[in-house]
C-alpha atoms as a PDB file:
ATOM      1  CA  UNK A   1       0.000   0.000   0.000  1.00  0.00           C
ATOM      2  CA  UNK A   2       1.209   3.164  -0.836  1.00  0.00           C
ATOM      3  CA  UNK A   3      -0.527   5.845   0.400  1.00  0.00           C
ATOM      4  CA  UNK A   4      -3.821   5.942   2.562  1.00  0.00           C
ATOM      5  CA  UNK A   5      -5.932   9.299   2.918  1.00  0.00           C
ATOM      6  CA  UNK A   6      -7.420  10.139   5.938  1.00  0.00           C
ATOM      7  CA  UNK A   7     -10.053  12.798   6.378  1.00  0.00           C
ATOM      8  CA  UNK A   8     -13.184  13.509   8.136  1.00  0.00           C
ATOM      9  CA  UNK A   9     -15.251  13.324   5.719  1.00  0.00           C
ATOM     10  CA  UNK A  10     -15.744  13.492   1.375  1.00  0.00           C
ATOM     11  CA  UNK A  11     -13.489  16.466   1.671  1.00  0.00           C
ATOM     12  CA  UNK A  12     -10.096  14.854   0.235  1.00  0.00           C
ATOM     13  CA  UNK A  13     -11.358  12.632  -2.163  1.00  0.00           C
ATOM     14  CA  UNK A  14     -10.104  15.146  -4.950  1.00  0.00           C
ATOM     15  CA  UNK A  15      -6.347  14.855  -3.053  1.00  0.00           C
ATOM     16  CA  UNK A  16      -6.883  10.936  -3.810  1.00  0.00           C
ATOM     17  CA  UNK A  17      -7.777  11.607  -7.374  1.00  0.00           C
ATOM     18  CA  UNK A  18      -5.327  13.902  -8.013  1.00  0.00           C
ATOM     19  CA  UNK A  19      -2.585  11.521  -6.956  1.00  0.00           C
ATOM     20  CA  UNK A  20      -3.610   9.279  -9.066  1.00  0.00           C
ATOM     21  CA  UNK A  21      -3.684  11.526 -11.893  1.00  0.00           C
ATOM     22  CA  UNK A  22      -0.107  12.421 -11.554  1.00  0.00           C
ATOM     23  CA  UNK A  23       0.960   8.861 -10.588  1.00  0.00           C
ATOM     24  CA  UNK A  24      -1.873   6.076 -11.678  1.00  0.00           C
ATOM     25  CA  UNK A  25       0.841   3.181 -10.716  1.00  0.00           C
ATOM     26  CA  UNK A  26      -0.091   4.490  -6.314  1.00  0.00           C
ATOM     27  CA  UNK A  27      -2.021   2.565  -4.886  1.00  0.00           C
ATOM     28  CA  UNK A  28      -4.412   4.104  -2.501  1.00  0.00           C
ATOM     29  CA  UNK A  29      -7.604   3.665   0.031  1.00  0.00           C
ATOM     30  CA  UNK A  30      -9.522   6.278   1.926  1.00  0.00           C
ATOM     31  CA  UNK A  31     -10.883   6.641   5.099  1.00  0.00           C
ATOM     32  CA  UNK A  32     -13.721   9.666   5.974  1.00  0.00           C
ATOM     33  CA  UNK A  33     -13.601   9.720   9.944  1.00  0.00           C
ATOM     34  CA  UNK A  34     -17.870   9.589   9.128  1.00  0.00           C
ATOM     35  CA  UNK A  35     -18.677   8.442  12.566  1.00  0.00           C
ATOM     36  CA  UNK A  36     -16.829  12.049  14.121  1.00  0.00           C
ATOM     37  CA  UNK A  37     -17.838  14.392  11.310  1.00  0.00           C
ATOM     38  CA  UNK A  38     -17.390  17.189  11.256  1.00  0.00           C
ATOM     39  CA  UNK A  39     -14.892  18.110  12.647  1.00  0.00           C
ATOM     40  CA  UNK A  40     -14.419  21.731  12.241  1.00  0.00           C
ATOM     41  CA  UNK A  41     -16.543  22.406  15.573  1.00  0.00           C
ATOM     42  CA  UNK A  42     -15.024  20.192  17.615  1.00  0.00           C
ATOM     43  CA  UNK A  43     -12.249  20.492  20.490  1.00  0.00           C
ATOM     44  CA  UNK A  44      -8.979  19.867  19.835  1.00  0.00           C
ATOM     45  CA  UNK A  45      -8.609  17.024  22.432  1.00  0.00           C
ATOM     46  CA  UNK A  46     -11.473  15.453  20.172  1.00  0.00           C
ATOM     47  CA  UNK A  47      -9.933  15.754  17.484  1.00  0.00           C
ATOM     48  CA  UNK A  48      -6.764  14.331  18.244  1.00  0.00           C
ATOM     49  CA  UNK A  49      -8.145  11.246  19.958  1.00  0.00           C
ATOM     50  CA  UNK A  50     -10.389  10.460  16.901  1.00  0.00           C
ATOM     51  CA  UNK A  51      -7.364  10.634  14.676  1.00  0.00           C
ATOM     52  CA  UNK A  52      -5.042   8.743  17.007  1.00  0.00           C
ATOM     53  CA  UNK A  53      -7.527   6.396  16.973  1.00  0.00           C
ATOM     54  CA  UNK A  54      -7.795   5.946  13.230  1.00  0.00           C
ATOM     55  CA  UNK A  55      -3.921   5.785  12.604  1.00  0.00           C
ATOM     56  CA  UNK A  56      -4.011   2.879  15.177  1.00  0.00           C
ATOM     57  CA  UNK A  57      -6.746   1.111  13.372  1.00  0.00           C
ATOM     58  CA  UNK A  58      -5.042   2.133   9.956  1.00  0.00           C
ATOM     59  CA  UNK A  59      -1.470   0.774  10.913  1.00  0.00           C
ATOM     60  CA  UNK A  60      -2.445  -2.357  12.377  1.00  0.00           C
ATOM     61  CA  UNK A  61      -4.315  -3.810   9.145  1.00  0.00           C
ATOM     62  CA  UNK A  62      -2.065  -2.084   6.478  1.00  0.00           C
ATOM     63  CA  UNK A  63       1.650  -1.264   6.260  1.00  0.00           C
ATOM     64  CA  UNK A  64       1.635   1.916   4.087  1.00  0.00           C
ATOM     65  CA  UNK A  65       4.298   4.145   2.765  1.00  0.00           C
ATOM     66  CA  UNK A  66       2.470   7.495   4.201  1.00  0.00           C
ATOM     67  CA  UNK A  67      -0.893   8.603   5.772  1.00  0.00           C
ATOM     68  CA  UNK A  68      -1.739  11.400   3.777  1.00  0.00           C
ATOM     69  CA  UNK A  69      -3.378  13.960   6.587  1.00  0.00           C
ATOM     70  CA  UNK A  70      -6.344  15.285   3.580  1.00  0.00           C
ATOM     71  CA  UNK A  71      -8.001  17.378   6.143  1.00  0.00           C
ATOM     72  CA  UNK A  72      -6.881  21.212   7.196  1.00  0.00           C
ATOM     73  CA  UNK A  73      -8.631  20.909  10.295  1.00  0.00           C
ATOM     74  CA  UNK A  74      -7.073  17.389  11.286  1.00  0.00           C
ATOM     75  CA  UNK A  75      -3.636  18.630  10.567  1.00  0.00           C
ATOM     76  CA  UNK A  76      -3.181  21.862  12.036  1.00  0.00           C
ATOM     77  CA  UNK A  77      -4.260  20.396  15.130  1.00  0.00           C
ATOM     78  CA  UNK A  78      -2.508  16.698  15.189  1.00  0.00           C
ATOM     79  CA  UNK A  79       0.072  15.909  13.097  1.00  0.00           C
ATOM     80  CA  UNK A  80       2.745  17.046  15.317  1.00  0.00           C
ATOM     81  CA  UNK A  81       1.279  14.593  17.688  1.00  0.00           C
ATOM     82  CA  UNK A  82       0.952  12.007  15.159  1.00  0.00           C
ATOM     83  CA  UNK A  83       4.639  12.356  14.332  1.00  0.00           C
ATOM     84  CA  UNK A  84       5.863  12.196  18.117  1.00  0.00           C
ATOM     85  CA  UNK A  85       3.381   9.016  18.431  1.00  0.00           C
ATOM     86  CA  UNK A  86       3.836   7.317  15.892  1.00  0.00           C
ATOM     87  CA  UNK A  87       7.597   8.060  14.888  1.00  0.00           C
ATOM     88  CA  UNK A  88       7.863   5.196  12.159  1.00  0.00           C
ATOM     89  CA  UNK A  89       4.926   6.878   9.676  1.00  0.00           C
ATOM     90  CA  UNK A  90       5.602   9.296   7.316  1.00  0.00           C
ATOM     91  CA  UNK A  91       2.330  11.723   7.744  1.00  0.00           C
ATOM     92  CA  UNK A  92       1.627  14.369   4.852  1.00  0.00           C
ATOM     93  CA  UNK A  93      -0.492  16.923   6.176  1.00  0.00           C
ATOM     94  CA  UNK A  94      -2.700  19.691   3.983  1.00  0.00           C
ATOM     95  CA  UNK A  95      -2.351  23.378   5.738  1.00  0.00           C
ATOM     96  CA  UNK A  96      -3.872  26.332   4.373  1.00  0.00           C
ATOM     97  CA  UNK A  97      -1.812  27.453   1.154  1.00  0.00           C
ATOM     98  CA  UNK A  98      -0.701  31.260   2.819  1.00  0.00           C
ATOM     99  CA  UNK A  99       2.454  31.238   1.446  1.00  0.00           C
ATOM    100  CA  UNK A 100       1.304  30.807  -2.337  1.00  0.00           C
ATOM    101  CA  UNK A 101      -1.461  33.512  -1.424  1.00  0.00           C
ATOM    102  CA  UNK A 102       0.905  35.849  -0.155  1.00  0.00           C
ATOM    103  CA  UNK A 103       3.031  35.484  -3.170  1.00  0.00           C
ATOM    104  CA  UNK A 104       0.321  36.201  -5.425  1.00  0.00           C
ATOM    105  CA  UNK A 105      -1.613  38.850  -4.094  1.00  0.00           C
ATOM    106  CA  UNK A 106      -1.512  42.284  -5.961  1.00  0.00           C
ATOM    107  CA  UNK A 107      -3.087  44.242  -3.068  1.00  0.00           C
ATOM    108  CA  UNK A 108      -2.447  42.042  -0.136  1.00  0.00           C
ATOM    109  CA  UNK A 109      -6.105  41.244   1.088  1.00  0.00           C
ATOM    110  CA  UNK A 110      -5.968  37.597   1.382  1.00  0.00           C
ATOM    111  CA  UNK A 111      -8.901  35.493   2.198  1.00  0.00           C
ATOM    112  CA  UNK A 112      -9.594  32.542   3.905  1.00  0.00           C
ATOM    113  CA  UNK A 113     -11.765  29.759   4.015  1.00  0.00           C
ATOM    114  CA  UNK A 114     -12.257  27.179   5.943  1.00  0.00           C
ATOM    115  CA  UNK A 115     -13.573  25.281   9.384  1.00  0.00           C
ATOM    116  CA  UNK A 116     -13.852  27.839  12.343  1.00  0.00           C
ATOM    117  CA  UNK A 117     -11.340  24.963  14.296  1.00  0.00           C
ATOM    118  CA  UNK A 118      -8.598  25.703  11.276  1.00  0.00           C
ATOM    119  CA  UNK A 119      -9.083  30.121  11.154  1.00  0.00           C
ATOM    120  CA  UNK A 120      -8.552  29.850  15.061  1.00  0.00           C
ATOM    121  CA  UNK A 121      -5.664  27.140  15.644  1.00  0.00           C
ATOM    122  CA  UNK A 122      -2.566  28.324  16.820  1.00  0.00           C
ATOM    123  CA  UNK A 123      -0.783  26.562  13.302  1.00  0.00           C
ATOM    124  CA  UNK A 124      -2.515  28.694  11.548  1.00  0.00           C
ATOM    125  CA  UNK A 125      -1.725  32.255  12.704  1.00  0.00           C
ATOM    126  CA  UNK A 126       1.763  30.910  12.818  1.00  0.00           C
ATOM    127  CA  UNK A 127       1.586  30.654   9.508  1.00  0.00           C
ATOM    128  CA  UNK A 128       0.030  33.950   8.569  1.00  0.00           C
ATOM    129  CA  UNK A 129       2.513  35.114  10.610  1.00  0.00           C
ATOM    130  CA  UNK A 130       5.619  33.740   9.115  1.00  0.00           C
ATOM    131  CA  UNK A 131       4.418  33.718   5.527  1.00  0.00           C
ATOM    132  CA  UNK A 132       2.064  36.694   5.027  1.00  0.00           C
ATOM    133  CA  UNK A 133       2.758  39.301   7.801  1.00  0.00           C
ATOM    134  CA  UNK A 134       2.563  42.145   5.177  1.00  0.00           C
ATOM    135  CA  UNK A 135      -0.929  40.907   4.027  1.00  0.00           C
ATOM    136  CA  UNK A 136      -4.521  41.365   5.612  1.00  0.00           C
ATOM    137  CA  UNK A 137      -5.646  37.944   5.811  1.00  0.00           C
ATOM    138  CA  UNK A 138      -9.501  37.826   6.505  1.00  0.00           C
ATOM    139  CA  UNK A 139     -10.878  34.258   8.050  1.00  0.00           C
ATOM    140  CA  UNK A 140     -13.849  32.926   7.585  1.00  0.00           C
ATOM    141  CA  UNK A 141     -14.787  29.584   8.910  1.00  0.00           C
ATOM    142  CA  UNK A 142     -17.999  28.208   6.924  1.00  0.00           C
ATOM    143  CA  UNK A 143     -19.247  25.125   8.716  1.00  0.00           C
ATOM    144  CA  UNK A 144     -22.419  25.709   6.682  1.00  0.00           C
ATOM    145  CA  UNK A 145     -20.605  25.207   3.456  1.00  0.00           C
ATOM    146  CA  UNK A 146     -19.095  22.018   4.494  1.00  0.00           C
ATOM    147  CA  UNK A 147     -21.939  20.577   6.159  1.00  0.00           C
ATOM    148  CA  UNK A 148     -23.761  21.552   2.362  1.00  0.00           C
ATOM    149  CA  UNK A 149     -21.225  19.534   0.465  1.00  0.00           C
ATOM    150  CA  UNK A 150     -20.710  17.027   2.858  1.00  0.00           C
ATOM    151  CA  UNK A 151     -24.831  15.979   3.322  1.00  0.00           C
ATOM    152  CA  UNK A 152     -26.221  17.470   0.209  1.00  0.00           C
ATOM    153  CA  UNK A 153     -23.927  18.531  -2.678  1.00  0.00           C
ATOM    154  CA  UNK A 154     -24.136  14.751  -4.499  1.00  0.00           C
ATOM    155  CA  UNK A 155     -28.092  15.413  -5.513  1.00  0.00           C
ATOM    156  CA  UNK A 156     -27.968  18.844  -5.500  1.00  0.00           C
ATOM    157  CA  UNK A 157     -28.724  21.115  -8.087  1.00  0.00           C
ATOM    158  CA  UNK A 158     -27.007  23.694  -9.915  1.00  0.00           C
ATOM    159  CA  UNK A 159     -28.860  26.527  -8.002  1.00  0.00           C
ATOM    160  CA  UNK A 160     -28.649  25.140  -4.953  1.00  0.00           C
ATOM    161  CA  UNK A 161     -24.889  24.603  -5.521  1.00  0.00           C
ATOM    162  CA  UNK A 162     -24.646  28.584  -6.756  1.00  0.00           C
ATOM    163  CA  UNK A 163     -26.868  29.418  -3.263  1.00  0.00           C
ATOM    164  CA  UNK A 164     -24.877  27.380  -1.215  1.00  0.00           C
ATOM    165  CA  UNK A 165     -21.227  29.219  -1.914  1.00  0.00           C
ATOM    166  CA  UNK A 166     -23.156  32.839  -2.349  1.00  0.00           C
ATOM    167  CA  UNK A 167     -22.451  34.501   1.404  1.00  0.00           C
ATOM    168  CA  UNK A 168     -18.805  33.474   1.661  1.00  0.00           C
ATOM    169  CA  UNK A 169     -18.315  34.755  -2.252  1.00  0.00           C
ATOM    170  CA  UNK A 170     -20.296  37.935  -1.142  1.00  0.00           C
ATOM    171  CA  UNK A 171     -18.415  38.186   2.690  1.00  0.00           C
ATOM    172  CA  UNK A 172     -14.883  38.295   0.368  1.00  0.00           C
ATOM    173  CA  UNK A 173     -15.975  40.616  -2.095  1.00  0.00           C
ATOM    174  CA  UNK A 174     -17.229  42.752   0.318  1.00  0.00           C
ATOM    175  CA  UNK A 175     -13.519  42.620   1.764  1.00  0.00           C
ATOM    176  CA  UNK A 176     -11.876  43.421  -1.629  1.00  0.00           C
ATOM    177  CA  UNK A 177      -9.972  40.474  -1.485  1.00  0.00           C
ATOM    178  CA  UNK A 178      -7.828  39.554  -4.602  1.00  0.00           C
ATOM    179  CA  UNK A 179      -6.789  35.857  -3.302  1.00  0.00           C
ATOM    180  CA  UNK A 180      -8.970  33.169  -1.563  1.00  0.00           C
ATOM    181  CA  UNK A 181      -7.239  30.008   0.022  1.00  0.00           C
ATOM    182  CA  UNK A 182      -9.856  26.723   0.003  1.00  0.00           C
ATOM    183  CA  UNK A 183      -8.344  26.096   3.898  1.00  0.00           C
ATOM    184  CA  UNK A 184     -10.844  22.959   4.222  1.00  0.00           C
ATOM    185  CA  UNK A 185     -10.388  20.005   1.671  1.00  0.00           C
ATOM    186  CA  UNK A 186     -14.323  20.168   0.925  1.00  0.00           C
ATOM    187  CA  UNK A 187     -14.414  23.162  -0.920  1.00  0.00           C
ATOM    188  CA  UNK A 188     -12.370  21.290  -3.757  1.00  0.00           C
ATOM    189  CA  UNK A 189     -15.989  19.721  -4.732  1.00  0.00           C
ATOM    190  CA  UNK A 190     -17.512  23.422  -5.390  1.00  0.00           C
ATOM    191  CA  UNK A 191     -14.216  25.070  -6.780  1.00  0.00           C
ATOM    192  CA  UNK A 192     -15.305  25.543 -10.342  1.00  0.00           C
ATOM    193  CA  UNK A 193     -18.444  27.229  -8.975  1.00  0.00           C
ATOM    194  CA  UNK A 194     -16.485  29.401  -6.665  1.00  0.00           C
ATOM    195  CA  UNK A 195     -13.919  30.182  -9.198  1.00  0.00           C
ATOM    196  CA  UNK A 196     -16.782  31.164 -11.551  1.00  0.00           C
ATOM    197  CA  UNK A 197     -18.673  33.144  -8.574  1.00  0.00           C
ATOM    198  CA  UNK A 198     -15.270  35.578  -8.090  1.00  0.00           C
ATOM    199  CA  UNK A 199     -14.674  35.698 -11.947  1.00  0.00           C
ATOM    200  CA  UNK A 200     -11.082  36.830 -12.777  1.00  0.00           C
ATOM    201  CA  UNK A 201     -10.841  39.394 -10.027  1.00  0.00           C
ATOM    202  CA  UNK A 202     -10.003  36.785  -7.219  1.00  0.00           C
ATOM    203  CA  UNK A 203      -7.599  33.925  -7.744  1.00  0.00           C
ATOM    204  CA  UNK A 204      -9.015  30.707  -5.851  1.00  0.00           C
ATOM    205  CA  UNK A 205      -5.991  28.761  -4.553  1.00  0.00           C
ATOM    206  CA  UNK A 206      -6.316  25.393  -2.621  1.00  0.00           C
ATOM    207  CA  UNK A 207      -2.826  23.336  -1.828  1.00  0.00           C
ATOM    208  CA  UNK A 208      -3.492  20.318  -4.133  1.00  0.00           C
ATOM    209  CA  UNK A 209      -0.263  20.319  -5.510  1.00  0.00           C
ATOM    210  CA  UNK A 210       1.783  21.049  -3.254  1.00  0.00           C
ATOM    211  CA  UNK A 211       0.952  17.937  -1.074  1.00  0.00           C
ATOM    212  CA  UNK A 212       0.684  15.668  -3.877  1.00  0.00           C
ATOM    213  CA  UNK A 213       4.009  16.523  -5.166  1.00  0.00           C
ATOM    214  CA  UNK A 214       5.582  16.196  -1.173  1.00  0.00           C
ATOM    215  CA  UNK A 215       3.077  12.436  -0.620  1.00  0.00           C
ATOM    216  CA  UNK A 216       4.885  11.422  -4.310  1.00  0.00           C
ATOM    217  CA  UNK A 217       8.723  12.364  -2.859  1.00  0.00           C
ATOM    218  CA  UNK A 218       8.148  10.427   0.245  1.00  0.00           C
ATOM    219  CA  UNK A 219       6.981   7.400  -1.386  1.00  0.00           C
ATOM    220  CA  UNK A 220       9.381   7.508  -3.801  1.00  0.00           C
ATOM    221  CA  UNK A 221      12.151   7.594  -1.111  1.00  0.00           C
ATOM    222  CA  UNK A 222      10.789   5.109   1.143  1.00  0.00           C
ATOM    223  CA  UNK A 223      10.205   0.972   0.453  1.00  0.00           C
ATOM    224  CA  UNK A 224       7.952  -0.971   2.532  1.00  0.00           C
ATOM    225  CA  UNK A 225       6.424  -4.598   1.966  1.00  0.00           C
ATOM    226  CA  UNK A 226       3.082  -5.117   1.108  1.00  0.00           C
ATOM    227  CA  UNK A 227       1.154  -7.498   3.241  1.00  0.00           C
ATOM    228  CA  UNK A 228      -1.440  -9.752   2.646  1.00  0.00           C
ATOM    229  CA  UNK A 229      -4.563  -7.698   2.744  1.00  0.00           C
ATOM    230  CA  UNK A 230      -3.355  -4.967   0.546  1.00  0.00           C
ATOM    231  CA  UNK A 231      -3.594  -7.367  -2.185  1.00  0.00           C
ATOM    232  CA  UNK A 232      -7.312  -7.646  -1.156  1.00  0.00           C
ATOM    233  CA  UNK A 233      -8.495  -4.653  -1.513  1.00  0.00           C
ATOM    234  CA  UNK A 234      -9.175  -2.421  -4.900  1.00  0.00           C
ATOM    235  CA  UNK A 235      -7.369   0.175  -5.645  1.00  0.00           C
ATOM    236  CA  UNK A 236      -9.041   3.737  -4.275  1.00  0.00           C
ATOM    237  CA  UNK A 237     -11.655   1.787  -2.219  1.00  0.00           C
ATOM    238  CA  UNK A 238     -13.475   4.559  -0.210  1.00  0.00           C
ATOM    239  CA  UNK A 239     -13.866   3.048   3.295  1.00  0.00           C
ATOM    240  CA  UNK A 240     -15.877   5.012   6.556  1.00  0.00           C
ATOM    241  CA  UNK A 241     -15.945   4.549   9.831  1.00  0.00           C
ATOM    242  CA  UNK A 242     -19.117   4.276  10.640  1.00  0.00           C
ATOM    243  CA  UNK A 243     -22.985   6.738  11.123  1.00  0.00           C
ATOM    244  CA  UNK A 244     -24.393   9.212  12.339  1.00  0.00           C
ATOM    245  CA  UNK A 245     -27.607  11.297  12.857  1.00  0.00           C
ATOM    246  CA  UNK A 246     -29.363  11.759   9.248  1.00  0.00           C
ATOM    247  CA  UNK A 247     -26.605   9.307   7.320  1.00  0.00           C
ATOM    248  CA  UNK A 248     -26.329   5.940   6.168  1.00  0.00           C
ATOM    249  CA  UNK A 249     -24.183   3.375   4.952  1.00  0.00           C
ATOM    250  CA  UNK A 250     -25.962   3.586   2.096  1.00  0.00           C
ATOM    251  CA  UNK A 251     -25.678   7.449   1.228  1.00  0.00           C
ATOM    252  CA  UNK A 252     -21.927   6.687   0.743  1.00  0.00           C
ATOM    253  CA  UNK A 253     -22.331   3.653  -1.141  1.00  0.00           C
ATOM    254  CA  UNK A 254     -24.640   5.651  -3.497  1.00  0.00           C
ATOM    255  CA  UNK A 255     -21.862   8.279  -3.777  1.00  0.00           C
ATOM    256  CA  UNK A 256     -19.265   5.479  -4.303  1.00  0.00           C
ATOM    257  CA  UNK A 257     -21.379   4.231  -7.161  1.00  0.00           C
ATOM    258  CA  UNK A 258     -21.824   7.376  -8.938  1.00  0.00           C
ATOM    259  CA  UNK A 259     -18.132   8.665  -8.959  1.00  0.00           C
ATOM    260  CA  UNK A 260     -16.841   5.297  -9.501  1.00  0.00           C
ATOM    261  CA  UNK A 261     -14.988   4.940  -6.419  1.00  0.00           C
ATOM    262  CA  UNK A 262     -14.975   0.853  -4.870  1.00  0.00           C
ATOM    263  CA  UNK A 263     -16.961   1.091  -1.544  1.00  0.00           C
ATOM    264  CA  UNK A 264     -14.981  -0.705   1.549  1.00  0.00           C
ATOM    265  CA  UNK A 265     -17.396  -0.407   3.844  1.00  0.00           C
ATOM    266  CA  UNK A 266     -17.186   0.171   7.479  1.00  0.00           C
ATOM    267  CA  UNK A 267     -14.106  -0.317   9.185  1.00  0.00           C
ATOM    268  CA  UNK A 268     -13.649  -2.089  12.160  1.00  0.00           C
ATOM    269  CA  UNK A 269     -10.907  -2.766  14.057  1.00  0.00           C
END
């Protein structure tokens, strides 16, 4: 196994198929922490015991060559944890992409979106302040707009989609932003609509490549065996951890089916 992506929810799905685009020969699963979502609003203790828990689970049925962290949220709060835990994993997180903003902007009014747990963690502002200190960076944590994509974006419609990303499009303009960073991995699903909703005045940025291009030079660099059980699963299978209030299993079997991604199933321990 080469590379297994971790996130709370749909949110890094396009991370996975990105990968694959720029290496088909990975092999990959995914796991959306379901069970937890989301996880934008919760604690950081929470959040860091629901991940440890997953890389346990993770690492004791499959012998990857990284855990790719596809969740802002999940890495600005754990991966240094992760790393001091579990010293013998190579984690690839996904942080806000400040730095490209800040060498992009033309009028330094940088926006960003994403869970209100990423705008006020620590790792962020660190980063704002070592990368774009010259900049205004305005936050704005849209649990709304995840909870949209997340629950209702697969059999939504057009409008709906349009409605859905309309107050943070408006709360930016009204700002006079010229850059927006996608700091949550669920906006990826709606970026075409929010790239259309700015037009050419504001560049959307997200940090796809970036953390493809660092998940690629780790696995390149590093050789591990496969075991048995990666040879039984597809590649890309789309596994979750389990249900809550208005889901079901079969919501993300349904959203398997339709994007062609293998369904896994629940994982257990």
């Amino acid at each position: 196994m080469d590379f297994i992506f971790l996130d709370s929810g749909l949110g890094g799905l396009p991370y996975m198929e990105y990968l694959k685009e720029s290496n088909p020969e990975s092999t990959c699963i995914y796991l959306a922490d379901t069970y937890n979502f989301p996880y934008g609003e919760k604690t950081a203790d929470e959040i860091l015991n629901a991940v440890s828990n997953n890389v346990s689970i993770l690492l004791k049925k499959w012998n990857p060559k990284a855990i790719v962290l596809a969740c802002n949220t999940m890495t600005v709060v754990a991966i240094k944890n992760l790393r001091q835990k579990f010293p013998d994993t190579s984690f690839i997180g996904t942080v806000p992409a400040i730095k490209v903003a800040a060498e992009k902007t033309k009028n330094k009014r940088i926006g960003l979106l994403a869970t209100q747990r990423t705008v006020q963690d620590s790792y962020t502002q660190d980063l704002i302040k070592k990368y774009a200190s010259d900049c205004h960076v305005v936050c704005r944590g849209d649990s709304h707009l995840i909870s949209f994509i997340e629950n209702k974006l697969h059999h939504a419609t057009q409008k709906e989609r349009q409605e859905a990303i309309l107050p943070a499009v408006e709360f930016f303009n009204d700002q006079k932003v010229d850059s927006v960073i996608l700091g949550c991995t669920h906006f990826l699903h709606v970026v075409e609509d929010i790239k259309l909703a700015f037009g050419k005045k504001v560049q959307v940025i997200d940090s796809r490549d970036g953390v493809v291009r660092q998940a690629l030079k780790v696995a390149f660099s590093k050789k591990t065996s496969y075991q048995k059980s990666d040879l039984e699963i597809q590649d890309r299978s789309f596994f979750i951890t389990g249900t809550r209030k208005n889901t079901t299993v079969e919501f993300y079997q349904d959203f398997c089916s339709k994007h062609g991604i293998p369904f896994g199933g629940v994982i257990k321990e």
